[in-house]
PDB file of N, CA and C in Angstrom:
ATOM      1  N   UNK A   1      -3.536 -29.780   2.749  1.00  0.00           N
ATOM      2  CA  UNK A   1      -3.520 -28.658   1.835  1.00  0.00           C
ATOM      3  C   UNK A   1      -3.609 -29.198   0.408  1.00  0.00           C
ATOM      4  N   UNK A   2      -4.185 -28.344  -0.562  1.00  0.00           N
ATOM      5  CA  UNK A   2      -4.172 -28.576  -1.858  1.00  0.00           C
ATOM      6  C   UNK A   2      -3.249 -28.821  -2.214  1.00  0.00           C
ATOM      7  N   UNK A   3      -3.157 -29.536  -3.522  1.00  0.00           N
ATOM      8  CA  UNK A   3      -1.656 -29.401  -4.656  1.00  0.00           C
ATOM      9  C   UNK A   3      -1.405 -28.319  -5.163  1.00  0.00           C
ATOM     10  N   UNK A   4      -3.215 -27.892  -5.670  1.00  0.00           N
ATOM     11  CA  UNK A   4      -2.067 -26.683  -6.425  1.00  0.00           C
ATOM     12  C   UNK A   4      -1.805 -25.340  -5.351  1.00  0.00           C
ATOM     13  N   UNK A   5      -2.462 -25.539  -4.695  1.00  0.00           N
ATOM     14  CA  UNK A   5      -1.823 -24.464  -3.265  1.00  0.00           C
ATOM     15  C   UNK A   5      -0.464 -24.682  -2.944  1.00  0.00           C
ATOM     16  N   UNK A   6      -0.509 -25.788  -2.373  1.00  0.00           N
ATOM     17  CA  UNK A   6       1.255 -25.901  -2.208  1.00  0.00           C
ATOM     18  C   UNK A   6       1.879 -25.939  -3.514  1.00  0.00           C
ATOM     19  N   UNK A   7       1.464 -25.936  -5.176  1.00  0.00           N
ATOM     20  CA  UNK A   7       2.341 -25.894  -5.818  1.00  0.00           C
ATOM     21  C   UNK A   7       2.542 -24.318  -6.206  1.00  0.00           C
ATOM     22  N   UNK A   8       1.420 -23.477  -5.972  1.00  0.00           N
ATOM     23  CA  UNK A   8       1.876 -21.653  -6.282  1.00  0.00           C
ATOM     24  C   UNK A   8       2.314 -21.311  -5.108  1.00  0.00           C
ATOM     25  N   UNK A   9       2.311 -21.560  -4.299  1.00  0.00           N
ATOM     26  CA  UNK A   9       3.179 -21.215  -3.499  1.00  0.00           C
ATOM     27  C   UNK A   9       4.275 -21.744  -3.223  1.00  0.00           C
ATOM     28  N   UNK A  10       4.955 -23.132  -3.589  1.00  0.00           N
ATOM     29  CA  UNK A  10       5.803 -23.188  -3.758  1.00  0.00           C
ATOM     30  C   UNK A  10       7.309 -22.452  -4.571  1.00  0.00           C
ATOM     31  N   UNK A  11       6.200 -22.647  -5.829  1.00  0.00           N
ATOM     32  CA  UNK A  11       7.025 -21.323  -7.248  1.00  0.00           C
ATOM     33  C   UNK A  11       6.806 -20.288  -6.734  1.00  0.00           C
ATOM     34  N   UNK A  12       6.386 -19.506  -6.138  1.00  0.00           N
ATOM     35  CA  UNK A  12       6.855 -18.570  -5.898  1.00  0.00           C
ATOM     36  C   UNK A  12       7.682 -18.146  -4.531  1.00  0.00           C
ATOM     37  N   UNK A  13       7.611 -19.088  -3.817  1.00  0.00           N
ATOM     38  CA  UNK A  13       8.624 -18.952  -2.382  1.00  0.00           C
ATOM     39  C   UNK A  13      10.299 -19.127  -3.540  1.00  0.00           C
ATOM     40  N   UNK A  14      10.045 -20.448  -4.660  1.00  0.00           N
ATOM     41  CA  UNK A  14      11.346 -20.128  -5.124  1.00  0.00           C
ATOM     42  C   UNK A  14      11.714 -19.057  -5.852  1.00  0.00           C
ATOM     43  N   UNK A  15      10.746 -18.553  -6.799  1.00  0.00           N
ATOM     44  CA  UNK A  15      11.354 -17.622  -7.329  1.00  0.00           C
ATOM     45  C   UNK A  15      11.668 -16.149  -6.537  1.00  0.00           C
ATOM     46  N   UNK A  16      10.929 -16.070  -5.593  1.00  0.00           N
ATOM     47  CA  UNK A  16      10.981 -14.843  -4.524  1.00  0.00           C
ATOM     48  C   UNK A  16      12.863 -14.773  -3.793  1.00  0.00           C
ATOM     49  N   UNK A  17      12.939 -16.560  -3.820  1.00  0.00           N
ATOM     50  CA  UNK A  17      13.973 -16.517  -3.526  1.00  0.00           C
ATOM     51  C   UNK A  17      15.577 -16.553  -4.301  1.00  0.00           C
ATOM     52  N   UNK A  18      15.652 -16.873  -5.263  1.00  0.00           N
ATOM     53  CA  UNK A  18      16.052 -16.538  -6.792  1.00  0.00           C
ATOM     54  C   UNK A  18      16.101 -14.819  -6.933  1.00  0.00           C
ATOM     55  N   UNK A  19      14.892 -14.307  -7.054  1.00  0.00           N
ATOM     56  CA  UNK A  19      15.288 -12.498  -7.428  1.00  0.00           C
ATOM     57  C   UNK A  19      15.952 -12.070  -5.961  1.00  0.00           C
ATOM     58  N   UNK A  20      15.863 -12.598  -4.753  1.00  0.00           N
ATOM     59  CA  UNK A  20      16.350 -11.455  -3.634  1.00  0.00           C
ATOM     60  C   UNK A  20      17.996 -11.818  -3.797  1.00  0.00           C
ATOM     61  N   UNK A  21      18.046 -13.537  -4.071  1.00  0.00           N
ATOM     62  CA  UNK A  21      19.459 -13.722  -4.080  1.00  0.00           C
ATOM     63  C   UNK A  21      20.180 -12.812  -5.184  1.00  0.00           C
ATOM     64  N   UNK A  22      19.703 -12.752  -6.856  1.00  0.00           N
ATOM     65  CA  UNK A  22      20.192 -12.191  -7.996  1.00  0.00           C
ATOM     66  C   UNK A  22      20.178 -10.597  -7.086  1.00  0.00           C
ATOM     67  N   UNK A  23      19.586 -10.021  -6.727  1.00  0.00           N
ATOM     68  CA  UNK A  23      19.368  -8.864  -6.382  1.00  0.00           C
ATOM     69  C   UNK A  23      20.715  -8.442  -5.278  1.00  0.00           C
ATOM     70  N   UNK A  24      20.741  -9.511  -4.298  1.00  0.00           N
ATOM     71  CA  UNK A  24      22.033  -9.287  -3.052  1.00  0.00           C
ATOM     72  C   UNK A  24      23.761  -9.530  -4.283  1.00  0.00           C
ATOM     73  N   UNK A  25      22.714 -10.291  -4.724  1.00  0.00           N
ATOM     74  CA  UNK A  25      24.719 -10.786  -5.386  1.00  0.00           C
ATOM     75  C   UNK A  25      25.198  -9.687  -6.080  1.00  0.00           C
ATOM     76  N   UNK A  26      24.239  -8.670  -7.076  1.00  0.00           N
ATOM     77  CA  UNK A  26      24.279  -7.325  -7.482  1.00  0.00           C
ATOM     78  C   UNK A  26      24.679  -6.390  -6.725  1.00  0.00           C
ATOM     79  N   UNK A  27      24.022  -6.015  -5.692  1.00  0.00           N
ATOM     80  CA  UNK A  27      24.636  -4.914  -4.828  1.00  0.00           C
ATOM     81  C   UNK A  27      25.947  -5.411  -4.014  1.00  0.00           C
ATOM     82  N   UNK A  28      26.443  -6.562  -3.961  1.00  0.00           N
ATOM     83  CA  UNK A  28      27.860  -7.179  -3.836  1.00  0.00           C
ATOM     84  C   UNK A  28      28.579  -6.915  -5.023  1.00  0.00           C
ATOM     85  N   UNK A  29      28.609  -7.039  -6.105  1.00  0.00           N
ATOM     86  CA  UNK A  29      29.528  -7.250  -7.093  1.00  0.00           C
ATOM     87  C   UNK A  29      29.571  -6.206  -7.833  1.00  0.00           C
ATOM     88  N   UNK A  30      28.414  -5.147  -8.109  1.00  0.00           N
ATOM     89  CA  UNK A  30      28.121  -4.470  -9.510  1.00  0.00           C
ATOM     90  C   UNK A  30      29.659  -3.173  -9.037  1.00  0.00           C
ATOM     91  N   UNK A  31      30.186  -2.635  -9.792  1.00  0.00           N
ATOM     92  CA  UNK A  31      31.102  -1.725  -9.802  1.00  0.00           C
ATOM     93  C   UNK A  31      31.084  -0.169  -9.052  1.00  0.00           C
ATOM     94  N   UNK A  32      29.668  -0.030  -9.596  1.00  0.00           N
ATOM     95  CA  UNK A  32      30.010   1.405  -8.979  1.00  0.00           C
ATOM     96  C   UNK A  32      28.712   1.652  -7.941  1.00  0.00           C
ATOM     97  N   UNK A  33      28.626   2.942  -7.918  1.00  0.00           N
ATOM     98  CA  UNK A  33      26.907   3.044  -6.725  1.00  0.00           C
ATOM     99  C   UNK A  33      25.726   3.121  -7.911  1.00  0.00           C
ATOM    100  N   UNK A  34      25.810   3.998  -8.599  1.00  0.00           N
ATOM    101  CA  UNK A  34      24.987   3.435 -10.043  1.00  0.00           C
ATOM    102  C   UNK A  34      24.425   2.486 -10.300  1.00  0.00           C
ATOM    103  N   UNK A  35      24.988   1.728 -10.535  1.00  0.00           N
ATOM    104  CA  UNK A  35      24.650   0.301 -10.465  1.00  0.00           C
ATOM    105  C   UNK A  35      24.505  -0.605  -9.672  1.00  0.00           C
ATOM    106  N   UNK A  36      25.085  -0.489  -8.825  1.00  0.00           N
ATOM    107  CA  UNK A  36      24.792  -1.345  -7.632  1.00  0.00           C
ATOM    108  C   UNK A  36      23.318  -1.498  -6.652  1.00  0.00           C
ATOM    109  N   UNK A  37      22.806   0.620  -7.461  1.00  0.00           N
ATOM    110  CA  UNK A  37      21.386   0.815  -7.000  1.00  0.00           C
ATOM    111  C   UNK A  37      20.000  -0.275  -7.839  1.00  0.00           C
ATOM    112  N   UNK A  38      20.673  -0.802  -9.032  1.00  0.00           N
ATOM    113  CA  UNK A  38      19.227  -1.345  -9.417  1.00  0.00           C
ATOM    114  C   UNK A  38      19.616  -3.065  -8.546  1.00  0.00           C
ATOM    115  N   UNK A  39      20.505  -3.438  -7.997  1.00  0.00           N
ATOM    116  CA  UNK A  39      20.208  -4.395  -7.727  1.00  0.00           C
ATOM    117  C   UNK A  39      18.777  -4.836  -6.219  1.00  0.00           C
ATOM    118  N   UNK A  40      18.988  -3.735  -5.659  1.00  0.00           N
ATOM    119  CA  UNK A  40      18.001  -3.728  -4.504  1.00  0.00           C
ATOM    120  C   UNK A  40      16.678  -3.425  -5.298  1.00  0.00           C
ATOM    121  N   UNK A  41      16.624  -1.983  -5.523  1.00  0.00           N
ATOM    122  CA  UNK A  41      15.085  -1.559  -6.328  1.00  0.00           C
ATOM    123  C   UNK A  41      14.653  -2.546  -7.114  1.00  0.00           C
ATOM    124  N   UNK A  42      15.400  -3.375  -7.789  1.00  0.00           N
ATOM    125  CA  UNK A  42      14.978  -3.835  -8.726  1.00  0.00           C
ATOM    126  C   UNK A  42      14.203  -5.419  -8.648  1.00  0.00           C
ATOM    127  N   UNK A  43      15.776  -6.541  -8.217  1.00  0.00           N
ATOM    128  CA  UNK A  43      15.483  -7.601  -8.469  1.00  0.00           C
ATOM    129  C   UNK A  43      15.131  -8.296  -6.576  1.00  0.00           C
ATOM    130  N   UNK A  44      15.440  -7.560  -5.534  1.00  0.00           N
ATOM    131  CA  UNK A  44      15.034  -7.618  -4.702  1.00  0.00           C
ATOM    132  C   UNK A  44      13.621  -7.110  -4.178  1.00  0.00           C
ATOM    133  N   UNK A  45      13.256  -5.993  -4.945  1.00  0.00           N
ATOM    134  CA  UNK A  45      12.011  -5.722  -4.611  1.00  0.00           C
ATOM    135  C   UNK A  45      10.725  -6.921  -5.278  1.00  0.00           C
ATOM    136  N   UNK A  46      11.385  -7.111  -6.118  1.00  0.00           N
ATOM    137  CA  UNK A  46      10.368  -7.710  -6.775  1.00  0.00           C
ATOM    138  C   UNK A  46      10.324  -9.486  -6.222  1.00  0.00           C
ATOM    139  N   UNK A  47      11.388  -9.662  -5.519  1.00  0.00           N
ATOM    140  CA  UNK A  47      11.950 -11.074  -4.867  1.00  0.00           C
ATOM    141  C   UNK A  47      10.979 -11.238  -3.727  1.00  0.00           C
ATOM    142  N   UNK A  48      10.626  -9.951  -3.250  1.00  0.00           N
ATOM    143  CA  UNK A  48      10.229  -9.479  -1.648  1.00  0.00           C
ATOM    144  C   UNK A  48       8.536  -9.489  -2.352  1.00  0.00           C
ATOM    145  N   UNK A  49       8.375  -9.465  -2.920  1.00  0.00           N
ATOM    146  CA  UNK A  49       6.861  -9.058  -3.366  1.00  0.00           C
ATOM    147  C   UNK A  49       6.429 -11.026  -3.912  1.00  0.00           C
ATOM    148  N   UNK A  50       7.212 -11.626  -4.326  1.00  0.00           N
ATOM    149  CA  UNK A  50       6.812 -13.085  -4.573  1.00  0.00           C
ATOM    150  C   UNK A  50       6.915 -13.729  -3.283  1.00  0.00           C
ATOM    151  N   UNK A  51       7.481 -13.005  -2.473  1.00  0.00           N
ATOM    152  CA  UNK A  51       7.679 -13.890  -1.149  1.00  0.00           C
ATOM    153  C   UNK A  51       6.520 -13.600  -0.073  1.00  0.00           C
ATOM    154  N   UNK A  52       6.172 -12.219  -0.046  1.00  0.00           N
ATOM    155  CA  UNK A  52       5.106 -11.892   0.583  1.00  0.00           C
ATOM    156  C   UNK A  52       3.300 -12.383   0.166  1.00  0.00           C
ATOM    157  N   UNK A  53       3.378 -12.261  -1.331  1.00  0.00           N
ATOM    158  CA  UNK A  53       2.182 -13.474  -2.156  1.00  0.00           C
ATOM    159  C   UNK A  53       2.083 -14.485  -1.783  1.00  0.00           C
ATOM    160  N   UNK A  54       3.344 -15.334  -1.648  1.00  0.00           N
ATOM    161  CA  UNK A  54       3.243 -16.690  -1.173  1.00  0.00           C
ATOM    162  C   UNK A  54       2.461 -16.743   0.121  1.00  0.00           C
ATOM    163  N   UNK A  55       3.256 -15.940   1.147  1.00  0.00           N
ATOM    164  CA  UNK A  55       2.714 -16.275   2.106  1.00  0.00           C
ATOM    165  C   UNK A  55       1.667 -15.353   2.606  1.00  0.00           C
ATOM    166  N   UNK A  56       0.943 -14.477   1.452  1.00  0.00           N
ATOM    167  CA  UNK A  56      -0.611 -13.871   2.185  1.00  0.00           C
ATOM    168  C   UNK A  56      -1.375 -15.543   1.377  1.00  0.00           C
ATOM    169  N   UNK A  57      -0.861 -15.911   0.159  1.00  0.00           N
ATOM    170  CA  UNK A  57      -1.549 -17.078   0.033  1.00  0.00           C
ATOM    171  C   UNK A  57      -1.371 -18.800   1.003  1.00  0.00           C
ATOM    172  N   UNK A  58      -0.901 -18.390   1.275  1.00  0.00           N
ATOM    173  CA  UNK A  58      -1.020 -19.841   2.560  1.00  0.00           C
ATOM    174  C   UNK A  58      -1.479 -19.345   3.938  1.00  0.00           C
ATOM    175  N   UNK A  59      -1.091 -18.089   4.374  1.00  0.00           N
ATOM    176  CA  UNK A  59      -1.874 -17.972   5.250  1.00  0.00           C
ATOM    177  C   UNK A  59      -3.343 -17.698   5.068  1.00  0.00           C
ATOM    178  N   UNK A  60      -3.946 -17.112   3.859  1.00  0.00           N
ATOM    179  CA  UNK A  60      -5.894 -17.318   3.695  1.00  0.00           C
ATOM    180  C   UNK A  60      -6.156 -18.645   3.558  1.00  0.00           C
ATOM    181  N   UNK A  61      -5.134 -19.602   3.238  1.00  0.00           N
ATOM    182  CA  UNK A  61      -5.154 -20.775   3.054  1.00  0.00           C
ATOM    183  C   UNK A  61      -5.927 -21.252   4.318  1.00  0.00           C
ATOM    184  N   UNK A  62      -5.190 -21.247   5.165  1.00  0.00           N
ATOM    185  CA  UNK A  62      -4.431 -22.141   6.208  1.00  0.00           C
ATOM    186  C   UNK A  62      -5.920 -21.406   7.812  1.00  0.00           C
ATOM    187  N   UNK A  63      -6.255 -19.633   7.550  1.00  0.00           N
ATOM    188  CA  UNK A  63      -7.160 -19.376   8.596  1.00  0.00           C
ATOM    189  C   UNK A  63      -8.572 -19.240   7.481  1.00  0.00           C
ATOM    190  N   UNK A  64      -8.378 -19.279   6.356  1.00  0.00           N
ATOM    191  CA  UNK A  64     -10.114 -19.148   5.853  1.00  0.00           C
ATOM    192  C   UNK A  64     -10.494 -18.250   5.676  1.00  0.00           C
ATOM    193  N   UNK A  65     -10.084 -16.806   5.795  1.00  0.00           N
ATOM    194  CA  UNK A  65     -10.117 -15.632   5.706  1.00  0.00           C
ATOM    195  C   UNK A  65      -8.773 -14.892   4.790  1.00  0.00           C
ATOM    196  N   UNK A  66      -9.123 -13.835   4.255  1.00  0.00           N
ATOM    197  CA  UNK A  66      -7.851 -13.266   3.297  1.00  0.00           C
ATOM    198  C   UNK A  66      -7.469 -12.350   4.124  1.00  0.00           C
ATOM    199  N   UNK A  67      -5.428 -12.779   4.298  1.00  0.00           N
ATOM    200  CA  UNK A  67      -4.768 -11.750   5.085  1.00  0.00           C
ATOM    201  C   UNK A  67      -4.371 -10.729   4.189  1.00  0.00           C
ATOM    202  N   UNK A  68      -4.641  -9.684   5.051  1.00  0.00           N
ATOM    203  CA  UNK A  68      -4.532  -8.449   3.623  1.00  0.00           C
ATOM    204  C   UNK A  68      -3.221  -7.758   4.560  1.00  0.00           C
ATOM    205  N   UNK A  69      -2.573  -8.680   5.768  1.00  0.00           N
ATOM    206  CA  UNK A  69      -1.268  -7.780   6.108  1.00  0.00           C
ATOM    207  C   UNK A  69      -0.103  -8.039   5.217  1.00  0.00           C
ATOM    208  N   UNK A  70       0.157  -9.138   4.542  1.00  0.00           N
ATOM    209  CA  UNK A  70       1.229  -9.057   3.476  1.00  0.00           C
ATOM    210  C   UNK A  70       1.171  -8.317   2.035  1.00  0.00           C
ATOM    211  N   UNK A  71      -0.438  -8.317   2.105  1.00  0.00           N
ATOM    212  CA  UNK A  71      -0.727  -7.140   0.589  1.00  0.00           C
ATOM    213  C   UNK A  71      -0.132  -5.772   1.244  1.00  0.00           C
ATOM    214  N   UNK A  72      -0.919  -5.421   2.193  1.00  0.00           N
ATOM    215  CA  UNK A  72      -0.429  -4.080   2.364  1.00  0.00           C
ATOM    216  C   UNK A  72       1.059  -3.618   2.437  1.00  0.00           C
ATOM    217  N   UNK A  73       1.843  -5.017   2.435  1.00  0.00           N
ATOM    218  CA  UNK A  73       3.483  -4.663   3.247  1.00  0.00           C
ATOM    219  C   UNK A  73       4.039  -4.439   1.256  1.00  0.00           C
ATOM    220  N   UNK A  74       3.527  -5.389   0.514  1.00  0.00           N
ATOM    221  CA  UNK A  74       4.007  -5.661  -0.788  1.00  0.00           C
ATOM    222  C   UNK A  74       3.536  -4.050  -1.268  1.00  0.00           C
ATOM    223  N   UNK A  75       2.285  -3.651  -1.447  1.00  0.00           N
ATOM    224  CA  UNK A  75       2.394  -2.308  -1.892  1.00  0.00           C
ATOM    225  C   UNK A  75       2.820  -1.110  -1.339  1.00  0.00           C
ATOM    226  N   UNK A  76       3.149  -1.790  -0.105  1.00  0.00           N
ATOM    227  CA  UNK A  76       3.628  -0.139   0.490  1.00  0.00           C
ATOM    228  C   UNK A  76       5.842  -0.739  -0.167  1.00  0.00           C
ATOM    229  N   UNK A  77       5.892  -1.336  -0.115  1.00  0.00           N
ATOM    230  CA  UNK A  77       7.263  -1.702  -0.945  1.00  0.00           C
ATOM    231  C   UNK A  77       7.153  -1.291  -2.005  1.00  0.00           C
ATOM    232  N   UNK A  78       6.587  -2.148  -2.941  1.00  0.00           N
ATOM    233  CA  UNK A  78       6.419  -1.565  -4.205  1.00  0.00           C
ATOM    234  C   UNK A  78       6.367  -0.304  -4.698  1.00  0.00           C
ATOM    235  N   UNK A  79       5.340   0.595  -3.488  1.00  0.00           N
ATOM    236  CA  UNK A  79       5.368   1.862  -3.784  1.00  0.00           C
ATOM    237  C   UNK A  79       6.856   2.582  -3.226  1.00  0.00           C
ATOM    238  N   UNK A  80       7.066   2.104  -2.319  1.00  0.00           N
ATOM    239  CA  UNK A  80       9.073   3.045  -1.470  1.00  0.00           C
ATOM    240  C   UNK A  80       9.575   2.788  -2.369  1.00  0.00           C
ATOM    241  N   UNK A  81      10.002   1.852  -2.228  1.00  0.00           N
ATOM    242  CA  UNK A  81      11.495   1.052  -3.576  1.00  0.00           C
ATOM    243  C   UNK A  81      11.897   2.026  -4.382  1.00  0.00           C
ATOM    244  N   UNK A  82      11.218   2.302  -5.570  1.00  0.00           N
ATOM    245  CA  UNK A  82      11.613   3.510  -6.829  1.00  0.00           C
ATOM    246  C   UNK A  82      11.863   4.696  -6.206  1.00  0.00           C
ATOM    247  N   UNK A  83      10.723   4.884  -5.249  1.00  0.00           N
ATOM    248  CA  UNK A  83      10.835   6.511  -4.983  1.00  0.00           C
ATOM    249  C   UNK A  83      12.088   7.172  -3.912  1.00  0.00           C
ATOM    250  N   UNK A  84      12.397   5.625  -3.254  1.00  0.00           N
ATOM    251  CA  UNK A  84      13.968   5.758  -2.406  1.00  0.00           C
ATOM    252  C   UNK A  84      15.442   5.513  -3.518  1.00  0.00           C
ATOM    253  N   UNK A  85      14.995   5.154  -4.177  1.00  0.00           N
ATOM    254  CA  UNK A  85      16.002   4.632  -5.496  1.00  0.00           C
ATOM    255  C   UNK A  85      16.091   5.956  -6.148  1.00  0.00           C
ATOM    256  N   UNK A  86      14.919   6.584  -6.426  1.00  0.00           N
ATOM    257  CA  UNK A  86      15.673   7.802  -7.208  1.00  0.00           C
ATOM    258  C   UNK A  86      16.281   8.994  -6.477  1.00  0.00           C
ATOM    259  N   UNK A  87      15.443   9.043  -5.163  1.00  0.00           N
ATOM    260  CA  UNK A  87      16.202  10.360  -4.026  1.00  0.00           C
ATOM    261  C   UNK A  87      17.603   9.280  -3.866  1.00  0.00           C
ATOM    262  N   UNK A  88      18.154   8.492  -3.646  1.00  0.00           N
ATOM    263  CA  UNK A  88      19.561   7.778  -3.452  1.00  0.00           C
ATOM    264  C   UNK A  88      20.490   8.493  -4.590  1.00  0.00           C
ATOM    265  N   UNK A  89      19.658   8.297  -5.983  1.00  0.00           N
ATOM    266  CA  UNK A  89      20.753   8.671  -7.044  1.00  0.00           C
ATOM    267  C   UNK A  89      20.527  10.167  -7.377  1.00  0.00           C
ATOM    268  N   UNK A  90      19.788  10.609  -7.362  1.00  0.00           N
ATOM    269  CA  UNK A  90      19.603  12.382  -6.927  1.00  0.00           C
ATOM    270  C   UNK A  90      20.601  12.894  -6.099  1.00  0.00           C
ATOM    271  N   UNK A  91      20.798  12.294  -5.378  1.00  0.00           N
ATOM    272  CA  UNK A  91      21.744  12.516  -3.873  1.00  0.00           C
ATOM    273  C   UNK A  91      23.075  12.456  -4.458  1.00  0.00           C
ATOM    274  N   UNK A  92      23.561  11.093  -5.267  1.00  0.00           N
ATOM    275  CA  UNK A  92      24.854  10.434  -5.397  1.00  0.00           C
ATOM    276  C   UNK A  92      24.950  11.893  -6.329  1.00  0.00           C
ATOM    277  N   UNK A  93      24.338  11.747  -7.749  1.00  0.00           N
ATOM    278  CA  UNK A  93      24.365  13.314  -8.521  1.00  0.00           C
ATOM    279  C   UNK A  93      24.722  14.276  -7.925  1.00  0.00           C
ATOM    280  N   UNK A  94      23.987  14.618  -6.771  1.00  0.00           N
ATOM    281  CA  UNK A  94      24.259  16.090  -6.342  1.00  0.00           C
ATOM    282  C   UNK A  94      25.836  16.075  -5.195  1.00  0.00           C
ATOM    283  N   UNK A  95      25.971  15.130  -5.342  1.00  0.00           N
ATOM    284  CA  UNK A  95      27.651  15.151  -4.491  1.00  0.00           C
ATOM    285  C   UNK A  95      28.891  14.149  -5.375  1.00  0.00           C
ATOM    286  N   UNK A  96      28.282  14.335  -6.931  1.00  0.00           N
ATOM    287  CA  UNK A  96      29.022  14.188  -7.995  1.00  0.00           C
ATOM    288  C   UNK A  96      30.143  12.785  -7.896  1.00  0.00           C
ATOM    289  N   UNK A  97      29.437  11.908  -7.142  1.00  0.00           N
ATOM    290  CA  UNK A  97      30.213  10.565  -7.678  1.00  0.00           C
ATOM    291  C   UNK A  97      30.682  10.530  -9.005  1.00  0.00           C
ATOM    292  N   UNK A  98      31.801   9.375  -8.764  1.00  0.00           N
ATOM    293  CA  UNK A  98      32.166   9.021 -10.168  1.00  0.00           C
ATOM    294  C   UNK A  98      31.317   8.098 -11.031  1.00  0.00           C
ATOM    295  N   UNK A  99      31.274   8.425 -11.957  1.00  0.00           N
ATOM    296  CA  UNK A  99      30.287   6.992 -12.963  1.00  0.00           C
ATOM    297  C   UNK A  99      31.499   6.066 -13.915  1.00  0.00           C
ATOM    298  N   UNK A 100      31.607   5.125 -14.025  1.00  0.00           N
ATOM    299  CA  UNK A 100      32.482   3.743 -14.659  1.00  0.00           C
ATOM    300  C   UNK A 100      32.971   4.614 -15.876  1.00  0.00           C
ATOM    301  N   UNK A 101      34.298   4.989 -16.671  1.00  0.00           N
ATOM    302  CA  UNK A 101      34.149   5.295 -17.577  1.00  0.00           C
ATOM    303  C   UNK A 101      33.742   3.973 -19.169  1.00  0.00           C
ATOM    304  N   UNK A 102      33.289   3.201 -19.017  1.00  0.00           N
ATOM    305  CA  UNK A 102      32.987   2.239 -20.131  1.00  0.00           C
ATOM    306  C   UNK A 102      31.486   2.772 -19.806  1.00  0.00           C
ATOM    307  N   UNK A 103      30.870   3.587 -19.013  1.00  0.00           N
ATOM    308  CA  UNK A 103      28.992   3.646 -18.588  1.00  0.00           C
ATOM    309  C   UNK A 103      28.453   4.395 -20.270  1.00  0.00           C
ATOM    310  N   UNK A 104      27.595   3.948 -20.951  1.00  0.00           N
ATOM    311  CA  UNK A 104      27.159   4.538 -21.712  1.00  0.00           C
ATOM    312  C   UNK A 104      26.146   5.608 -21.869  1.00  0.00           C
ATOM    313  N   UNK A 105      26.219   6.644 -22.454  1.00  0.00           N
ATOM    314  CA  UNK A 105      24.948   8.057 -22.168  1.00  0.00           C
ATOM    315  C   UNK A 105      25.716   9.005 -21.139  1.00  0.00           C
ATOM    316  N   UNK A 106      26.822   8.878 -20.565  1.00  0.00           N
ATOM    317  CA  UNK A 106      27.434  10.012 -20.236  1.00  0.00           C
ATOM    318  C   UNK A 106      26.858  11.252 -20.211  1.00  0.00           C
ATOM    319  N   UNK A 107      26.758  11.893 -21.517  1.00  0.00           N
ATOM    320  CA  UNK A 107      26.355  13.356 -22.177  1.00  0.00           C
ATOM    321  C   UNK A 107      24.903  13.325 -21.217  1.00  0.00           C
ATOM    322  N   UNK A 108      24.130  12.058 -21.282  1.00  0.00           N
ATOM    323  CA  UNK A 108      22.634  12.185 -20.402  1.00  0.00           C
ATOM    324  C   UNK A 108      23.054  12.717 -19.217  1.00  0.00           C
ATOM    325  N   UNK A 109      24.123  12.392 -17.969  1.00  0.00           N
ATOM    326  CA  UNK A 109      24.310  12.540 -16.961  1.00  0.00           C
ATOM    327  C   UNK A 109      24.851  14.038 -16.718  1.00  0.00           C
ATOM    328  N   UNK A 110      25.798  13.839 -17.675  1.00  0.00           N
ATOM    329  CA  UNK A 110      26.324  15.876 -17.432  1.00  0.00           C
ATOM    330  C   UNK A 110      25.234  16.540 -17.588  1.00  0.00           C
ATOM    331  N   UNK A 111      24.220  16.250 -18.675  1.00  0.00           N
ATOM    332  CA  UNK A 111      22.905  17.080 -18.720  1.00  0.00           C
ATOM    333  C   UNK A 111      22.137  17.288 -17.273  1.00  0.00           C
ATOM    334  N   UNK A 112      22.191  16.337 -16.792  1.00  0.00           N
ATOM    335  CA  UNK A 112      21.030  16.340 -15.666  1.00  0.00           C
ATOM    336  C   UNK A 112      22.155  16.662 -14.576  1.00  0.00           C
ATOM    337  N   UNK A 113      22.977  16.760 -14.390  1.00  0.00           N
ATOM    338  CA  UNK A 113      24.058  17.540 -13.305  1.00  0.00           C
ATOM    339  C   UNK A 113      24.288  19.224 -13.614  1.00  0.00           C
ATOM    340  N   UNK A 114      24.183  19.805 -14.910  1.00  0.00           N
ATOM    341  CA  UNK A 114      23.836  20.737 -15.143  1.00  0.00           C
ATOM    342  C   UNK A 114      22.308  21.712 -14.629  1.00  0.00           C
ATOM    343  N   UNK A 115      21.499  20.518 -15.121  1.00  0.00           N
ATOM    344  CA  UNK A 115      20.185  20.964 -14.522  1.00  0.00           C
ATOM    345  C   UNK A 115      20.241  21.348 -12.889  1.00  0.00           C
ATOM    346  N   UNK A 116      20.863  20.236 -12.493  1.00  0.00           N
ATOM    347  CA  UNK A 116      20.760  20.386 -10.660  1.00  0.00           C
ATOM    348  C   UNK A 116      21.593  21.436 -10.291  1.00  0.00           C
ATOM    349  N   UNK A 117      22.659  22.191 -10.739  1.00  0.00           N
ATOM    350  CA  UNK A 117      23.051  23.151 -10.339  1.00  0.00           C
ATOM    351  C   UNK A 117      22.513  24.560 -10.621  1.00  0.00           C
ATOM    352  N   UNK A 118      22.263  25.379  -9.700  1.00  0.00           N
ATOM    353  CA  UNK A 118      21.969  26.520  -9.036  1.00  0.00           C
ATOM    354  C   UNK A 118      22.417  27.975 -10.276  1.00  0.00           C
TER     355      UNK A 118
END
């Protein structure tokens, strides 16, 4: 195999693996559900999308042909992720969790809990 093949795919198997870890240690530690939601959407999705590059690039590598099954898995992620992230906190809203009182923009949240009621 090439160098610089094995070297982009190297950087990015690590960094893929770097955002899923930053991303798990978040939804372990962060305080409330609020927050705890951007650690998946966020630094895991995007962990999962360097990891799947890597390896649609070593596998066109490796058969000579471009595998387009890890593209398709990365955009169909890319595309869920946000749109499950915001029905999650839509949800948490509409059954009025608590938010941290140190959370800043408050007044934003009563606004949009106002809106959702009937």
């Amino acid at each position: 195999m090439e160098f610089w093949i094995e070297l982009v795919v190297s950087v990015l198997l690590i960094l893929g693996g770097l955002f899923v870890f930053i991303g798990s240690l978040g939804l372990a530690k962060l305080p409330d559900f609020y927050t705890r939601l951007h650690g998946p959407t966020k630094a895991t999705t995007l962990g999962m999308g360097c990891l799947l590059i890597a390896s649609m690039i070593f596998v066109t590598y490796q058969q000579g042909y471009l595998s387009v099954h890890e593209l398709l898995i990365t955009l169909f992620l890319l595309i869920t992720a946000p749109v499950t992230a915001h029905m999650l906190a839509k949800t948490a809203m509409h059954h009025e969790l608590d938010i941290l009182d140190k959370t800043s923009n408050k007044a934003l949240s009563q606004r949009a809990k106002e809106r959702m009621s009937p």
